[in-house]
PDB file of N, CA and C in Angstrom:
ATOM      1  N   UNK A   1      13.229  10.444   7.432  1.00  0.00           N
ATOM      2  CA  UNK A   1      14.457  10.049   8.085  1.00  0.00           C
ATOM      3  C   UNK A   1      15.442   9.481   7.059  1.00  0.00           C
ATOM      4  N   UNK A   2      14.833   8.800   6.166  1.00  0.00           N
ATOM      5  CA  UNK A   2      16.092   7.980   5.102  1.00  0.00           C
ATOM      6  C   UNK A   2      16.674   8.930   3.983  1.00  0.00           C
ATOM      7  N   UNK A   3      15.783   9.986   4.064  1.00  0.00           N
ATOM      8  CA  UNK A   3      16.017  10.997   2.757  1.00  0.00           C
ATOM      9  C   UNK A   3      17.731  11.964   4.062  1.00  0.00           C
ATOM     10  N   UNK A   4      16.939  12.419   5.179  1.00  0.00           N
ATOM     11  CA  UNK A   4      18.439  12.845   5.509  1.00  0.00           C
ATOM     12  C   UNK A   4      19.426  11.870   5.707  1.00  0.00           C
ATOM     13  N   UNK A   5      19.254  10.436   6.130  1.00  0.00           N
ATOM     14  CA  UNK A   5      20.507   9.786   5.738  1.00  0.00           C
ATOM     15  C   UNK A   5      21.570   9.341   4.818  1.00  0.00           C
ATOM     16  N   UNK A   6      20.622   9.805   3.696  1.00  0.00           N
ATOM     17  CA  UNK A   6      21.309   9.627   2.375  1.00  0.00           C
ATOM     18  C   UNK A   6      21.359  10.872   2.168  1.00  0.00           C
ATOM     19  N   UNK A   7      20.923  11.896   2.679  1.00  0.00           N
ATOM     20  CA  UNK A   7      20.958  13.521   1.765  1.00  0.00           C
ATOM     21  C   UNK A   7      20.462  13.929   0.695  1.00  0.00           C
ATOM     22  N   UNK A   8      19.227  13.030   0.265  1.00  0.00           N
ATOM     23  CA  UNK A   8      18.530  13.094  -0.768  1.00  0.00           C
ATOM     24  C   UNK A   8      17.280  14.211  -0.828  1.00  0.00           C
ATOM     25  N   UNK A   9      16.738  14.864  -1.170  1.00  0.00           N
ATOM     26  CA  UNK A   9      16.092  16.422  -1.113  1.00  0.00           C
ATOM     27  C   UNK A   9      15.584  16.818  -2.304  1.00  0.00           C
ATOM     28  N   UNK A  10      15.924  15.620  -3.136  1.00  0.00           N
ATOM     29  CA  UNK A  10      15.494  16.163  -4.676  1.00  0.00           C
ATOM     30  C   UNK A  10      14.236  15.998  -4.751  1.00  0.00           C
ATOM     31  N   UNK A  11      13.986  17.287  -5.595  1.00  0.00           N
ATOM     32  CA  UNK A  11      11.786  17.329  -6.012  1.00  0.00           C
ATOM     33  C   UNK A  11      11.407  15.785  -6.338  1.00  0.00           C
ATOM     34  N   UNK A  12      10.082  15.826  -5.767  1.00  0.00           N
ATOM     35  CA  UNK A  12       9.616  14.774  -6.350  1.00  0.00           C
ATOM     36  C   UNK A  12       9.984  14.590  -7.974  1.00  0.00           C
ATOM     37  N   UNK A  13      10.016  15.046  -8.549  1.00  0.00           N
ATOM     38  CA  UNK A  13       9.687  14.715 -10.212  1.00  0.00           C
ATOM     39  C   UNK A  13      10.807  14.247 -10.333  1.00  0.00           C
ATOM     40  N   UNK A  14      11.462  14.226  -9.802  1.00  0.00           N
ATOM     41  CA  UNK A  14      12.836  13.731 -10.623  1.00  0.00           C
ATOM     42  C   UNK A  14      13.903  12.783  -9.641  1.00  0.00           C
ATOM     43  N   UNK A  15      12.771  12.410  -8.617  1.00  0.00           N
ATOM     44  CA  UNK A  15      13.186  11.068  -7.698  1.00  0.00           C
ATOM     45  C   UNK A  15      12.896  10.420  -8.642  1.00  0.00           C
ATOM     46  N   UNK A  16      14.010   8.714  -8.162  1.00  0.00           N
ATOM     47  CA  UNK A  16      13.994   7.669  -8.752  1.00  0.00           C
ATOM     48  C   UNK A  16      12.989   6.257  -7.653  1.00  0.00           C
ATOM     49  N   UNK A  17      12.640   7.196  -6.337  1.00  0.00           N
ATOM     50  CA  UNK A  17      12.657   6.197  -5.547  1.00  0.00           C
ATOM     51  C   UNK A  17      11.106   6.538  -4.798  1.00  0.00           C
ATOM     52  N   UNK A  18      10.369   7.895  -5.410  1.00  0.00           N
ATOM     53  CA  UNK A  18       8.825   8.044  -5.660  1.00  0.00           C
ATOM     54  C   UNK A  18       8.375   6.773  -4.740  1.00  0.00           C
ATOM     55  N   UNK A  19       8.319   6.073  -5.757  1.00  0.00           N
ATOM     56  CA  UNK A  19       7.416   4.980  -5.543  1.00  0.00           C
ATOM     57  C   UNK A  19       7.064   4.172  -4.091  1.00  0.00           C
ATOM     58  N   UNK A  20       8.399   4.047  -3.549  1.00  0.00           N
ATOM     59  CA  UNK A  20       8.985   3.257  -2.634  1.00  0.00           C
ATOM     60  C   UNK A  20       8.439   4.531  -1.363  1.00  0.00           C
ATOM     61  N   UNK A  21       8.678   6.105  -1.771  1.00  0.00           N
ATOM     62  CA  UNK A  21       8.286   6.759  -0.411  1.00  0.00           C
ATOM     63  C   UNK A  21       6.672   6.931  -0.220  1.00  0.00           C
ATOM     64  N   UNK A  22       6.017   7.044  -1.553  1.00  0.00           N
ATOM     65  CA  UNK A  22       4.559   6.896  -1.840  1.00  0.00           C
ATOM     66  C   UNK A  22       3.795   5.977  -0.531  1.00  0.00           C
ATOM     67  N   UNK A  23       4.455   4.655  -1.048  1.00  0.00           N
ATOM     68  CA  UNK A  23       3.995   3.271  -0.529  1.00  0.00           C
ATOM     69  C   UNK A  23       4.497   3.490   1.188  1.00  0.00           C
ATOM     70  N   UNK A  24       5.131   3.878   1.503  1.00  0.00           N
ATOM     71  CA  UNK A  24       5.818   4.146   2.624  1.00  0.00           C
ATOM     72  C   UNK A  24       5.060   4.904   3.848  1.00  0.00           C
ATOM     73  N   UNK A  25       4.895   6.363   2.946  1.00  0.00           N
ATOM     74  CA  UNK A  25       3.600   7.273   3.594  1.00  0.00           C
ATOM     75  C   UNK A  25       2.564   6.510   3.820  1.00  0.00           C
ATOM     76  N   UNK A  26       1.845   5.655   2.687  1.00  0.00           N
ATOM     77  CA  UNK A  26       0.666   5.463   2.742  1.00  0.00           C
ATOM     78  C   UNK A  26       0.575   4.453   3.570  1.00  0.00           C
ATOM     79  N   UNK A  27       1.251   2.892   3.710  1.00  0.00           N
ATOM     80  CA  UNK A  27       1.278   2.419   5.166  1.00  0.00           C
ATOM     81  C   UNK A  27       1.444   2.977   6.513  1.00  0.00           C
ATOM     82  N   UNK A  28       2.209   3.443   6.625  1.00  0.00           N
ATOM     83  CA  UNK A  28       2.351   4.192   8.124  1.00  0.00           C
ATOM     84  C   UNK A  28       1.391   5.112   8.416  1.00  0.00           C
ATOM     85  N   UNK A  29       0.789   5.367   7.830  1.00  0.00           N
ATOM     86  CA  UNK A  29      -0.145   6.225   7.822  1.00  0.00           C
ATOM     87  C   UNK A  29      -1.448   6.300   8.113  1.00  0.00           C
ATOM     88  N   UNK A  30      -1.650   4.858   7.365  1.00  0.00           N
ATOM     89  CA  UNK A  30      -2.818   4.097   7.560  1.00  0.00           C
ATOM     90  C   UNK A  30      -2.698   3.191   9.067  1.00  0.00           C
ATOM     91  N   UNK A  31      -1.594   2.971   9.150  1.00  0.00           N
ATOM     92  CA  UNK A  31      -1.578   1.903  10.621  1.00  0.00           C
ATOM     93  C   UNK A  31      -1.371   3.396  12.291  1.00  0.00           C
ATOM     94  N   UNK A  32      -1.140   4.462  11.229  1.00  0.00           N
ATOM     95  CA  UNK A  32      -1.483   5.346  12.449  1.00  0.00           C
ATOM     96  C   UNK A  32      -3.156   5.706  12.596  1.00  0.00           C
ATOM     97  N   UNK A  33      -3.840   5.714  11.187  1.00  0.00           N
ATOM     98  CA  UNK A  33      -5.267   6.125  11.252  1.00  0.00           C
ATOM     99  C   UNK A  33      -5.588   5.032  12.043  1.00  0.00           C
ATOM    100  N   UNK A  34      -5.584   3.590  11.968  1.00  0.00           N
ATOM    101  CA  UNK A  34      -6.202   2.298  12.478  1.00  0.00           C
ATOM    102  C   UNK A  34      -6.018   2.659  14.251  1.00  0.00           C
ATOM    103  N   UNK A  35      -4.316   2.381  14.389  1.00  0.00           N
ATOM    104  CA  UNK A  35      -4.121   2.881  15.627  1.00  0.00           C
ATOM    105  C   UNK A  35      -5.149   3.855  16.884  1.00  0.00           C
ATOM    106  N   UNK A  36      -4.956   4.868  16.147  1.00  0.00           N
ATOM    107  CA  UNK A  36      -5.279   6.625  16.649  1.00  0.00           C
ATOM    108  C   UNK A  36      -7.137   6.032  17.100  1.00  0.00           C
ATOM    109  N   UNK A  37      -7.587   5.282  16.111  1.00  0.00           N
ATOM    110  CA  UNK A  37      -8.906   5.041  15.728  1.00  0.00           C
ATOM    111  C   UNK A  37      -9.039   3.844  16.789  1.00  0.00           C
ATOM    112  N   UNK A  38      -8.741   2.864  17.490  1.00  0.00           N
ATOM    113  CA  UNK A  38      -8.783   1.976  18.042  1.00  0.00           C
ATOM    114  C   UNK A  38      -9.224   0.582  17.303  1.00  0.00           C
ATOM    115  N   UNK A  39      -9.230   0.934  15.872  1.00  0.00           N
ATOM    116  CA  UNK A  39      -9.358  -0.114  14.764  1.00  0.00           C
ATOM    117  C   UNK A  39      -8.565  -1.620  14.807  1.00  0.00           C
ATOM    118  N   UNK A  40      -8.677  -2.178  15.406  1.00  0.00           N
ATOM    119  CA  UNK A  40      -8.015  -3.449  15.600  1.00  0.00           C
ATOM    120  C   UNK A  40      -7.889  -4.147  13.556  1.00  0.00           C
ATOM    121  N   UNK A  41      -6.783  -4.198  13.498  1.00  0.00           N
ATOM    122  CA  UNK A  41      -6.508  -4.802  11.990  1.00  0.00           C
ATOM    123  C   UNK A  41      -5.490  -5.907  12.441  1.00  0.00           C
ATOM    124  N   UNK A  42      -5.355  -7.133  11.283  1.00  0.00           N
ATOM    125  CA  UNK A  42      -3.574  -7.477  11.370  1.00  0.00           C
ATOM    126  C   UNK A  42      -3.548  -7.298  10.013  1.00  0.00           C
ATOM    127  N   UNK A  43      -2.208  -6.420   9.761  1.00  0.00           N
ATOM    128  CA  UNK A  43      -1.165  -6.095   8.597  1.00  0.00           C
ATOM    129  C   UNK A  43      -0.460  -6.849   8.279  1.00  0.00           C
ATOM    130  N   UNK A  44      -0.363  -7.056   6.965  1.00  0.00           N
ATOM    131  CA  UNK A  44       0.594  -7.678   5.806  1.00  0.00           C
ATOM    132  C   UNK A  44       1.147  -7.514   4.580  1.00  0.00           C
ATOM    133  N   UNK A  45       1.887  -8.316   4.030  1.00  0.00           N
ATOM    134  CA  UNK A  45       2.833  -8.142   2.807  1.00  0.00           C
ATOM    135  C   UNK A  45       2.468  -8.939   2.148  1.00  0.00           C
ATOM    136  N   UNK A  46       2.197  -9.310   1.207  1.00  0.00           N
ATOM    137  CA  UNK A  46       2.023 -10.985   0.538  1.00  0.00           C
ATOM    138  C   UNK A  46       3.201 -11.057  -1.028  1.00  0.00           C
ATOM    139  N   UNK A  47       3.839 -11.840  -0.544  1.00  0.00           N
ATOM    140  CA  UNK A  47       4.686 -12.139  -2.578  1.00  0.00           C
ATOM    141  C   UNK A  47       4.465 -13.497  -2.180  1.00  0.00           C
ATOM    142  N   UNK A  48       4.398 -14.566  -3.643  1.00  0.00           N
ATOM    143  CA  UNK A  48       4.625 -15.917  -3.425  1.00  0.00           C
ATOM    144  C   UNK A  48       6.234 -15.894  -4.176  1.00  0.00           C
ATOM    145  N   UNK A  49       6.320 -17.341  -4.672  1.00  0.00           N
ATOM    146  CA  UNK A  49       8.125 -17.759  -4.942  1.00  0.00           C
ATOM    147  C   UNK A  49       7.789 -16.827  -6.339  1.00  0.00           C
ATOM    148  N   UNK A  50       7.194 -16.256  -6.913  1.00  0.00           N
ATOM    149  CA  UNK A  50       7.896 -15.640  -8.568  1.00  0.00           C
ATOM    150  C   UNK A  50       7.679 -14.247  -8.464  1.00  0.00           C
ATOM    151  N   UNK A  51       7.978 -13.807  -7.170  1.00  0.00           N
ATOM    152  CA  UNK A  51       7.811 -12.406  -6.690  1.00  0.00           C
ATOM    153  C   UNK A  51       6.807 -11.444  -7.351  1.00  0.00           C
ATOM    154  N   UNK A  52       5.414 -12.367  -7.106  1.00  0.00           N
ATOM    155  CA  UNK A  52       4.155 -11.646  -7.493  1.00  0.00           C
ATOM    156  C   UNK A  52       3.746 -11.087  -5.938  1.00  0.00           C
ATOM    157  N   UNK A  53       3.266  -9.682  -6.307  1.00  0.00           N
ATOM    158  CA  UNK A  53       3.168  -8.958  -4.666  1.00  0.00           C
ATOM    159  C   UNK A  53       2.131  -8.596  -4.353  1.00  0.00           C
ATOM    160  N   UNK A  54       1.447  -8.190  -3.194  1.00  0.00           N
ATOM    161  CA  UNK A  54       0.334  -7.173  -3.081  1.00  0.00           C
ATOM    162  C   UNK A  54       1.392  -5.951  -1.956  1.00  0.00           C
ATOM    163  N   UNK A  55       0.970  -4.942  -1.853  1.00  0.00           N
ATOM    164  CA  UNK A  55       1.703  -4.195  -1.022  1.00  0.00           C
ATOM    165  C   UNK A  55       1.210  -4.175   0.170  1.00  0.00           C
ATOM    166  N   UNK A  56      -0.099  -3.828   1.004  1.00  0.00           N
ATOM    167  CA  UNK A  56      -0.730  -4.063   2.142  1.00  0.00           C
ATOM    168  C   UNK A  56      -1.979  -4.977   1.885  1.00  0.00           C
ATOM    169  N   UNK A  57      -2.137  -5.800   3.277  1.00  0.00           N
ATOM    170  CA  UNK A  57      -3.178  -6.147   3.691  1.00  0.00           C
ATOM    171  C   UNK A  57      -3.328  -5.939   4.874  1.00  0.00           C
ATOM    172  N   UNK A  58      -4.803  -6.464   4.959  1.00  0.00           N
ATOM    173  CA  UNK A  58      -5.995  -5.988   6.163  1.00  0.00           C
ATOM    174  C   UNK A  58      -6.327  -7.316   6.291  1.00  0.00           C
ATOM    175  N   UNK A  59      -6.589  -7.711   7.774  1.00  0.00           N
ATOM    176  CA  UNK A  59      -6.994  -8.926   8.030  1.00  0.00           C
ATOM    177  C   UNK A  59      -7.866  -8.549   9.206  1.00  0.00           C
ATOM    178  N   UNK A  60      -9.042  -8.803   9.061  1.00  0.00           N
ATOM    179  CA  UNK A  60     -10.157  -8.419  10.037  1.00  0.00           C
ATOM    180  C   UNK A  60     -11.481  -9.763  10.061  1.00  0.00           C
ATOM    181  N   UNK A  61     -11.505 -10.133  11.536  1.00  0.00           N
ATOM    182  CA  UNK A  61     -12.429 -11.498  11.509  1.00  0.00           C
ATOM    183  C   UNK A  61     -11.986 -12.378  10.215  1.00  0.00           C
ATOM    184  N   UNK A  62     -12.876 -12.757   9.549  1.00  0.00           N
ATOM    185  CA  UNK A  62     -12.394 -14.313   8.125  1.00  0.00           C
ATOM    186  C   UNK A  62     -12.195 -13.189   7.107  1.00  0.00           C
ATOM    187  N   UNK A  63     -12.013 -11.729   7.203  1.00  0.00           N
ATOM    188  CA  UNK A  63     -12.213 -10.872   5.989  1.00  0.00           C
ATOM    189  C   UNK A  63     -10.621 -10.629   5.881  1.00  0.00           C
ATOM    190  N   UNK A  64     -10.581 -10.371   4.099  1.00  0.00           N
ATOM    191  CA  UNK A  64      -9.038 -10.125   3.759  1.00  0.00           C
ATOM    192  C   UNK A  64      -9.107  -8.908   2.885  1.00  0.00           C
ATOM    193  N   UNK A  65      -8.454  -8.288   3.026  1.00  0.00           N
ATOM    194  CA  UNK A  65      -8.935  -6.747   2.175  1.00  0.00           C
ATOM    195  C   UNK A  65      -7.094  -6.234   1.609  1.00  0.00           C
ATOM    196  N   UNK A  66      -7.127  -6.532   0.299  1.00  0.00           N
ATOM    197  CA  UNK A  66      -5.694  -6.166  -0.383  1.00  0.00           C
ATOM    198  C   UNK A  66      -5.582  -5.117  -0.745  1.00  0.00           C
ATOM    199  N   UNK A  67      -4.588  -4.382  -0.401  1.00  0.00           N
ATOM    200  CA  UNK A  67      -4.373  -3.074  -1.414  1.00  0.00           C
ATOM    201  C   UNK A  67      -3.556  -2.795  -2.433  1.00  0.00           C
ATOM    202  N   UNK A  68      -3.321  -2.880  -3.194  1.00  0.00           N
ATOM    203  CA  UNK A  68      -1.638  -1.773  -4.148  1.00  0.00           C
ATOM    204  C   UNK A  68      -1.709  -0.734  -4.511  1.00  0.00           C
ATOM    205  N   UNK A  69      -0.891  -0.167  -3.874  1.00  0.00           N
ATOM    206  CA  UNK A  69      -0.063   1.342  -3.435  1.00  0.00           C
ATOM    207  C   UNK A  69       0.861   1.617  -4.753  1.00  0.00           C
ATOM    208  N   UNK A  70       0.452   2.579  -5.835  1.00  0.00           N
ATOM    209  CA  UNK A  70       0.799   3.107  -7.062  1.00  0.00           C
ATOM    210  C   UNK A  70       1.173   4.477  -6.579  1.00  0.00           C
ATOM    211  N   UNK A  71       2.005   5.152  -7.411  1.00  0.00           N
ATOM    212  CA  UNK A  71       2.213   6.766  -7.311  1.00  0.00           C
ATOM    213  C   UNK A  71       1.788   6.848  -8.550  1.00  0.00           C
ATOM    214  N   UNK A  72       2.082   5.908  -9.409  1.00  0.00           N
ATOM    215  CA  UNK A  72       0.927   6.660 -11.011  1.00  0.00           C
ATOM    216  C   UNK A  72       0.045   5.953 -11.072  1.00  0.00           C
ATOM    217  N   UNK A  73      -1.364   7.174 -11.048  1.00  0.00           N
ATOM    218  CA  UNK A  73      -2.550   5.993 -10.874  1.00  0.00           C
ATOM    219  C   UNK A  73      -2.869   5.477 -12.105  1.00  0.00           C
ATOM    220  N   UNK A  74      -2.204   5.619 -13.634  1.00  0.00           N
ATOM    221  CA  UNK A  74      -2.026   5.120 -14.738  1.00  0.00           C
ATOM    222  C   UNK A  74      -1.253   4.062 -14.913  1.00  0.00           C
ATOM    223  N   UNK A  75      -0.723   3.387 -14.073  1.00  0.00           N
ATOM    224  CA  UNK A  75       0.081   2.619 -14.167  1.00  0.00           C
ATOM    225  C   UNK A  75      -0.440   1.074 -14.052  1.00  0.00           C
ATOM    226  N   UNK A  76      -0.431   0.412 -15.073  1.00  0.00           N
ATOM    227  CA  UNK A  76      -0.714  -0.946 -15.311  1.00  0.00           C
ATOM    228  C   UNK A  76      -1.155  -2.186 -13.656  1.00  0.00           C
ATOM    229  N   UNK A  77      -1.966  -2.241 -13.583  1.00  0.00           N
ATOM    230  CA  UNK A  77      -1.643  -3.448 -12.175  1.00  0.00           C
ATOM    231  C   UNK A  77      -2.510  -4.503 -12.536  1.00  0.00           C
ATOM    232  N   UNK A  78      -1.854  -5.760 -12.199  1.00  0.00           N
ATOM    233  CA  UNK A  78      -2.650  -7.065 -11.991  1.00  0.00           C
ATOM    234  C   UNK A  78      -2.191  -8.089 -11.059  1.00  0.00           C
ATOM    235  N   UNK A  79      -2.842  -8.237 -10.100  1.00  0.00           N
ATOM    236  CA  UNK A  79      -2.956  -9.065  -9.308  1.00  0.00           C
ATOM    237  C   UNK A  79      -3.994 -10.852  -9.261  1.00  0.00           C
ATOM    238  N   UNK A  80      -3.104 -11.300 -10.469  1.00  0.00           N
ATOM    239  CA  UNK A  80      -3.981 -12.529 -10.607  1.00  0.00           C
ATOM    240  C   UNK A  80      -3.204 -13.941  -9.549  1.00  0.00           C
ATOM    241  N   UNK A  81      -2.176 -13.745  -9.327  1.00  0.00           N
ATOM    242  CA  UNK A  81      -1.749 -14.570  -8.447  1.00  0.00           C
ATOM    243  C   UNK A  81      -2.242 -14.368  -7.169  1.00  0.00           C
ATOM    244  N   UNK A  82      -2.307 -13.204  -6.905  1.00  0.00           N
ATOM    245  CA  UNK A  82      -3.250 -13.308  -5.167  1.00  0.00           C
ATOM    246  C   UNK A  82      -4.545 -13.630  -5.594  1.00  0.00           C
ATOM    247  N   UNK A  83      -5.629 -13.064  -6.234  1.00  0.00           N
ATOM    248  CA  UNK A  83      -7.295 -13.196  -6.533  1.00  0.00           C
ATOM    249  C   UNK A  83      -6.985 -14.876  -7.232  1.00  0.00           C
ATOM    250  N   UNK A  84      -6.358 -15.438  -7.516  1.00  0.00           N
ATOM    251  CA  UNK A  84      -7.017 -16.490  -8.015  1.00  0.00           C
ATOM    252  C   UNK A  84      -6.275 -17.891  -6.692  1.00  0.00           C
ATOM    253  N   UNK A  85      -5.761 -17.160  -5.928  1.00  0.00           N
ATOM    254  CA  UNK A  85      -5.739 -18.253  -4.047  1.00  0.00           C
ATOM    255  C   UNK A  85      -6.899 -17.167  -3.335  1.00  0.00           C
ATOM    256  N   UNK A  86      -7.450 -15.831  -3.423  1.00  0.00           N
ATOM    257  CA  UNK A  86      -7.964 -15.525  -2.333  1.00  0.00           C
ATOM    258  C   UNK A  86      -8.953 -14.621  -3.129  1.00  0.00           C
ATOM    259  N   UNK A  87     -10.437 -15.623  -3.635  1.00  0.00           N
ATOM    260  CA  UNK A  87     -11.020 -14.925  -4.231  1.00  0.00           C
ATOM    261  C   UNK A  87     -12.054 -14.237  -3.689  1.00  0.00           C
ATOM    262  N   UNK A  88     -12.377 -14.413  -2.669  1.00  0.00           N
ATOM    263  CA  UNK A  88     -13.219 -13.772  -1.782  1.00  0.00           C
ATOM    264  C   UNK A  88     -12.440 -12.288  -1.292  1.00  0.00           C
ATOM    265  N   UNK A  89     -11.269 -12.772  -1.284  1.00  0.00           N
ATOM    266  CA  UNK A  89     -10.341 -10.541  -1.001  1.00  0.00           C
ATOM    267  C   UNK A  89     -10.797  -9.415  -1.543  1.00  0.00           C
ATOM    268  N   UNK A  90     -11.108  -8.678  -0.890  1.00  0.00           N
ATOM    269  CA  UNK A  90     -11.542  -7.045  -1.388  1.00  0.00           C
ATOM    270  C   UNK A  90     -10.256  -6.481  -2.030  1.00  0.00           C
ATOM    271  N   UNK A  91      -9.986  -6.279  -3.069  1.00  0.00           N
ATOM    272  CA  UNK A  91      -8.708  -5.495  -3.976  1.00  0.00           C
ATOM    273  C   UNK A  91      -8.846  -3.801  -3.923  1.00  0.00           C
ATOM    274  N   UNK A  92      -8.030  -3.409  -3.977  1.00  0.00           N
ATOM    275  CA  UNK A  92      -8.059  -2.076  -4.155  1.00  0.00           C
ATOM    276  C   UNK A  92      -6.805  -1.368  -4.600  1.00  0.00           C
ATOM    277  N   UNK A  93      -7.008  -0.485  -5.648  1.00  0.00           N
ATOM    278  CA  UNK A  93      -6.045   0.502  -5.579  1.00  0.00           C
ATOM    279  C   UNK A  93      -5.671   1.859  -5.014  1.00  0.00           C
ATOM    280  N   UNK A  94      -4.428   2.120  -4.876  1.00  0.00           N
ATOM    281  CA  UNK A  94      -4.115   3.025  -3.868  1.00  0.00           C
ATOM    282  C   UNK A  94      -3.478   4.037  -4.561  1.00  0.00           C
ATOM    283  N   UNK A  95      -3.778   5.256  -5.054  1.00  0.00           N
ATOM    284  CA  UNK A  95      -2.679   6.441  -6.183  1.00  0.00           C
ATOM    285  C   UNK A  95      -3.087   7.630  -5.337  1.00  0.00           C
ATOM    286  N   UNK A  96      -2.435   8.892  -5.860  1.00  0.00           N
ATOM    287  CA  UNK A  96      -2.841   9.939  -5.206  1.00  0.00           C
ATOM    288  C   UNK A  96      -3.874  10.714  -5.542  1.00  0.00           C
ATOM    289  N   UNK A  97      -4.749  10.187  -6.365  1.00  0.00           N
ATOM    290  CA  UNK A  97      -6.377  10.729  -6.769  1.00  0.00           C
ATOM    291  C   UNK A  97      -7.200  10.293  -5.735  1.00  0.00           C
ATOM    292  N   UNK A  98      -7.351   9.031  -4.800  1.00  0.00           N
ATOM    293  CA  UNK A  98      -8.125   8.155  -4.018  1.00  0.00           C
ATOM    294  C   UNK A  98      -7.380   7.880  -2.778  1.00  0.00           C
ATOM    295  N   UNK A  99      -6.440   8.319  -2.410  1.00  0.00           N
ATOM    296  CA  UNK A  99      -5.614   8.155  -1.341  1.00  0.00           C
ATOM    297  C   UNK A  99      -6.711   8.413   0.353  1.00  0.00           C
ATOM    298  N   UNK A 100      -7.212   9.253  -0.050  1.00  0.00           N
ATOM    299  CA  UNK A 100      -7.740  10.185   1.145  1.00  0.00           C
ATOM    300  C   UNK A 100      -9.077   9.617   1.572  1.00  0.00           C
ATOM    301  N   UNK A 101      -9.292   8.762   0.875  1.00  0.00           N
ATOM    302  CA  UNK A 101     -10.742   7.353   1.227  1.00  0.00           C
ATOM    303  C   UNK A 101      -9.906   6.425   2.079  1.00  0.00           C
ATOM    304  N   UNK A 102      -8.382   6.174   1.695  1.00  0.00           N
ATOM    305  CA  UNK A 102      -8.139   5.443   2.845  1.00  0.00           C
ATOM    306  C   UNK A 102      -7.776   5.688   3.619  1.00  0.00           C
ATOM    307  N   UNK A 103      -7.310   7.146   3.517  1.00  0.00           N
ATOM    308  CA  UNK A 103      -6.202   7.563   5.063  1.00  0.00           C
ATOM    309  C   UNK A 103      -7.187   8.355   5.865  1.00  0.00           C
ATOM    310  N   UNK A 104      -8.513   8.773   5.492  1.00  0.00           N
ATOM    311  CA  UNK A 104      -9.136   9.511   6.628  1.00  0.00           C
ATOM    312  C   UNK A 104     -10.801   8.650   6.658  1.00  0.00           C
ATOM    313  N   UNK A 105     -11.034   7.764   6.675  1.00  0.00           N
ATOM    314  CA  UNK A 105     -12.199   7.146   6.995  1.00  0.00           C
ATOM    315  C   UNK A 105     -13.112   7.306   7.857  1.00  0.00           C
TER     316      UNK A 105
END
């Protein structure tokens, strides 16, 4: 929907904004698998004040399960500001090599 509001159509390779539709698919996507599935989750965002982020979470019974959502699965990540308040959280990364462990479970 946002690509025809802006009229944007260009190949992946040479979007500037990849990243942002990556992460996009892969939430909605996942809260339709949970949905469809009768998977009871609560969803989240987490940044604190120095805009350190995780992109999704999973909140199920006392369990916290983080994800970050990459389009290059080469791409550098550290999440020491969330793991060192929530060290018991399941971390995970999310690229398009491993995508399909989370979206079809």
């Amino acid at each position: 929907m946002r690509n025809c509001l802006i009229n944007d159509f260009r190949d992946i390779a040479v979007r500037d904004d990849i990243g942002k539709l990556w992460e996009n698919y892969i939430v909605s996507e996942r809260m339709k698998l949970l949905s469809n599935a009768g998977i009871l989750r609560r969803s989240y965002f987490w940044r604190n004040i120095h805009k350190s982020e995780i992109d999704y979470l999973e909140v199920y019974e006392d369990k916290i399960t983080a994800y970050e959502i990459k389009w290059n699965p080469r791409r550098n990540f550290k999440a020491t500001a969330f793991t060192s308040l929530y060290p018991k959280a399941g971390l995970f990364f999310i690229n398009p090599e491993n995508y399909s462990e989370f979206l079809y479970v």
